[in-house]
C-alpha atoms as a PDB file:
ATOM      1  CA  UNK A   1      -1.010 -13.136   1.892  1.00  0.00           C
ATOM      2  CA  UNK A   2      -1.304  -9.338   1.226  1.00  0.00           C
ATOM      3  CA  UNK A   3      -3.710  -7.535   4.122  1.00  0.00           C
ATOM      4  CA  UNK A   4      -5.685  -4.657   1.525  1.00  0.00           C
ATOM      5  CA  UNK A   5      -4.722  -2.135   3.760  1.00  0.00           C
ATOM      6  CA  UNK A   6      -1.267  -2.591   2.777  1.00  0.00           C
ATOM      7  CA  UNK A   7      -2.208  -1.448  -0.918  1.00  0.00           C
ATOM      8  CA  UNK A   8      -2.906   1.972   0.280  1.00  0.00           C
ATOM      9  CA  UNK A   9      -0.924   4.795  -1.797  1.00  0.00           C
ATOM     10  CA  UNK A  10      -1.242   8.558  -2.416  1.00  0.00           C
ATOM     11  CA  UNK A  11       0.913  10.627  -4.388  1.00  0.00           C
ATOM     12  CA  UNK A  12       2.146  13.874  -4.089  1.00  0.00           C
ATOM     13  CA  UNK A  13      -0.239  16.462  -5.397  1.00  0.00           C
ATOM     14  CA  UNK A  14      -3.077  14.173  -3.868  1.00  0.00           C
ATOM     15  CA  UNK A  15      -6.407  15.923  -2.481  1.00  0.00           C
ATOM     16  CA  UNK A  16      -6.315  15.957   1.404  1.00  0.00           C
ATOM     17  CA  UNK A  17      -8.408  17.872   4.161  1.00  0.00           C
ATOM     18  CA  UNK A  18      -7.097  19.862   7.319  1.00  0.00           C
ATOM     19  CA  UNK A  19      -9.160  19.401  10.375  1.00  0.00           C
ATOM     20  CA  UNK A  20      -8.691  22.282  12.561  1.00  0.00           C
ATOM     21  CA  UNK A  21      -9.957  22.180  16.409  1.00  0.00           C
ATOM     22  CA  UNK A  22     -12.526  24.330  15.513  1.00  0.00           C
ATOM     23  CA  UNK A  23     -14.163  21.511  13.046  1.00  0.00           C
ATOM     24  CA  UNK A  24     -13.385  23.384  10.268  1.00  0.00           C
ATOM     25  CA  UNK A  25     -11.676  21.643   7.452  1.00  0.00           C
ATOM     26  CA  UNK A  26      -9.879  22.967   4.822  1.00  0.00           C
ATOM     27  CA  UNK A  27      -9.081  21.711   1.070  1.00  0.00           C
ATOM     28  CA  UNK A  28      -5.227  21.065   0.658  1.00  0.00           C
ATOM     29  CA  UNK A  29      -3.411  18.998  -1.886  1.00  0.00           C
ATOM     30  CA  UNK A  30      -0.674  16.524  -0.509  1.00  0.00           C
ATOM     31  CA  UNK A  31       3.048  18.025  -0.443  1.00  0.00           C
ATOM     32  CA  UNK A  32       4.648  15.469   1.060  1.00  0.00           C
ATOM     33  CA  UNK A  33       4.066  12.289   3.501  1.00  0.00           C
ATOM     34  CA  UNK A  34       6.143  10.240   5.969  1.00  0.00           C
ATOM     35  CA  UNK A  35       5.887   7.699   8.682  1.00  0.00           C
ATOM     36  CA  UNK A  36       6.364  10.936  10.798  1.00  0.00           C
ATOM     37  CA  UNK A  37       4.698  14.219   9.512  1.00  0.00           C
ATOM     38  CA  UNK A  38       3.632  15.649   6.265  1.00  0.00           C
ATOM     39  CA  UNK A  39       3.469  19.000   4.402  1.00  0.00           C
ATOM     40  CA  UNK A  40       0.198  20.028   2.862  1.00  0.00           C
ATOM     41  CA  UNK A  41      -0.576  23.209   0.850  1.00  0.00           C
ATOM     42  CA  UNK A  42      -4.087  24.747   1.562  1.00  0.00           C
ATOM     43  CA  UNK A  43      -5.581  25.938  -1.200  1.00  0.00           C
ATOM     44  CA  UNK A  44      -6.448  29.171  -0.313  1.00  0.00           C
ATOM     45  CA  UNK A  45      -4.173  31.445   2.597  1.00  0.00           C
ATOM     46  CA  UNK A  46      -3.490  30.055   5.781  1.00  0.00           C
ATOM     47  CA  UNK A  47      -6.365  30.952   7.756  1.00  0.00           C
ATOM     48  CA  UNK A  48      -6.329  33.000  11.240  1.00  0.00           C
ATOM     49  CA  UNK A  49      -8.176  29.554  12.749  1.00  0.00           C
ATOM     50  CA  UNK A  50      -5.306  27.001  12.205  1.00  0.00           C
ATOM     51  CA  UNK A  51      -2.069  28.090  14.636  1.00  0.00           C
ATOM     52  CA  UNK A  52       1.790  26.353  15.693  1.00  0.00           C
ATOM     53  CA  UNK A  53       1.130  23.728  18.442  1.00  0.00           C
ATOM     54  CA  UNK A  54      -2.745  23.068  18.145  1.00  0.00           C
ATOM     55  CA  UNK A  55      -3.675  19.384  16.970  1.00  0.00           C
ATOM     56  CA  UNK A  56      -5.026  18.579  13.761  1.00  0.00           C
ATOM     57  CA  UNK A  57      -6.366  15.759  11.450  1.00  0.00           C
ATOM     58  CA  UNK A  58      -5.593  15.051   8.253  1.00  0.00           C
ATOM     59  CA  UNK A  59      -7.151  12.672   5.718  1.00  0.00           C
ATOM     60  CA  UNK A  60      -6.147  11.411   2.831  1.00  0.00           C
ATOM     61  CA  UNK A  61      -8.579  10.109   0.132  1.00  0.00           C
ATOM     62  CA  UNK A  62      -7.471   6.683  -1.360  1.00  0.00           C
ATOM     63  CA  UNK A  63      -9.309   7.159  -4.474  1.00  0.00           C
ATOM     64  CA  UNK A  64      -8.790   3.524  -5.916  1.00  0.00           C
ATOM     65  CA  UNK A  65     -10.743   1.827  -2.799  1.00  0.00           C
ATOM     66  CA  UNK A  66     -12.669   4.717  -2.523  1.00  0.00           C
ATOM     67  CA  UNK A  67     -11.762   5.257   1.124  1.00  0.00           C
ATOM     68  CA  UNK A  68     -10.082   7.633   3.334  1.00  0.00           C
ATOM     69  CA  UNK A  69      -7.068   7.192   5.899  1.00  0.00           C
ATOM     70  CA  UNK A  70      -7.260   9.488   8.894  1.00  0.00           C
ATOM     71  CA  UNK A  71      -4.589  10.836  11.218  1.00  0.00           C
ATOM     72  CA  UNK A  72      -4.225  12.884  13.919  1.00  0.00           C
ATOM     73  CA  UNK A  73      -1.228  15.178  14.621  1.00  0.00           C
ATOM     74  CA  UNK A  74       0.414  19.006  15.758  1.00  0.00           C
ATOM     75  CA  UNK A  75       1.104  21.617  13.039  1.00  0.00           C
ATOM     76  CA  UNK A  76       4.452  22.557  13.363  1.00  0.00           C
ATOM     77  CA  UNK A  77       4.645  24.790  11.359  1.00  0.00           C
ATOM     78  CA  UNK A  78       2.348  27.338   8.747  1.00  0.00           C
ATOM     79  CA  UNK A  79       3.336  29.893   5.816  1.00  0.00           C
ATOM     80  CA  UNK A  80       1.773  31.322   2.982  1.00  0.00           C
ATOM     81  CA  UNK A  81      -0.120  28.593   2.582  1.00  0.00           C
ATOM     82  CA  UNK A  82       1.337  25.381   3.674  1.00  0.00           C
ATOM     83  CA  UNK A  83       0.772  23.584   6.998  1.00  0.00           C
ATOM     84  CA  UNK A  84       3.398  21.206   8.405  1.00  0.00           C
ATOM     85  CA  UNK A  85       2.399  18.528  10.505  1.00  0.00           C
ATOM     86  CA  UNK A  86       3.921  15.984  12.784  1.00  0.00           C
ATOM     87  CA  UNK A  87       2.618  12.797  13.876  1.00  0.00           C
ATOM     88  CA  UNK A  88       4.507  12.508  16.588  1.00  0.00           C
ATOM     89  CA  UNK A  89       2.997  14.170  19.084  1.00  0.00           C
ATOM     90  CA  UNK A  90       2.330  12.770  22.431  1.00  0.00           C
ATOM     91  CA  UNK A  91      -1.134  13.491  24.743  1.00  0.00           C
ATOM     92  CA  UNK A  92      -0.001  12.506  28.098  1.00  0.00           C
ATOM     93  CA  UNK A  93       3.291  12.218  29.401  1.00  0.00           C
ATOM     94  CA  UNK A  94       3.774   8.921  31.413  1.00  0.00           C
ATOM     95  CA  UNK A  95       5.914   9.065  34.492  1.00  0.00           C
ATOM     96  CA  UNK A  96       7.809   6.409  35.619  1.00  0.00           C
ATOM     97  CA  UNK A  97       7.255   5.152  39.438  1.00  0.00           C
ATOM     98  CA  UNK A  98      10.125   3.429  41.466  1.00  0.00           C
ATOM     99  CA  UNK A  99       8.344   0.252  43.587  1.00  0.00           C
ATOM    100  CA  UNK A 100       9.743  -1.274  46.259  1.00  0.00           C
ATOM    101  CA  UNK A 101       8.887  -4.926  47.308  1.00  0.00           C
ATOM    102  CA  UNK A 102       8.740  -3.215  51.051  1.00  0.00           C
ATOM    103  CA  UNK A 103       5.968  -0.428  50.215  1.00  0.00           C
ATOM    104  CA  UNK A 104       3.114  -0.598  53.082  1.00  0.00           C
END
């Protein structure tokens, strides 16, 4: 049995909005999308608020169930008006500890 959240699709050329950090968001139509990153293009200039590195959401409007899927991720990259985005980005970085059977 199909879960409905497995019928989610968007297309290329799909409305989207940027989330910057400062809680602005920005209209942007869909470039691309993969399991790791997307390209959007804004639809005005890339503005002075959105820079390389900073975090970001993005969601995309699923216009059939009339909902929205939401992700988080870094741009890594912005031109002339389009933002790239990875969502593969990692907030902490775990370290791995050596235990000994002996530790007091």
């Amino acid at each position: 049995m199909k879960n409905e959240s497995d019928n989610f699709s968007i297309s290329r050329g799909s409305h989207c909005l940027l989330m910057g950090l400062d809680g602005v968001t920005y209209q942007a139509l869909l470039g691309n999308l993969s399991l790791t990153g997307a390209l959007i293009k804004l639809n005005d200039d890339v503005p002075n608020g959105l820079h390389v590195g900073e975090m970001c959401g993005l969601m995309l409007n699923d216009k059939t169930k009339l909902s929205s899927e939401k992700f988080t991720g870094r741009i890594v990259e912005l031109d002339s008006g389009s933002v790239g985005i990875s969502f593969n980005h990692q907030e902490h970085q775990h370290k791995k500890h050596k235990y000994s059977a002996n530790q007091n």
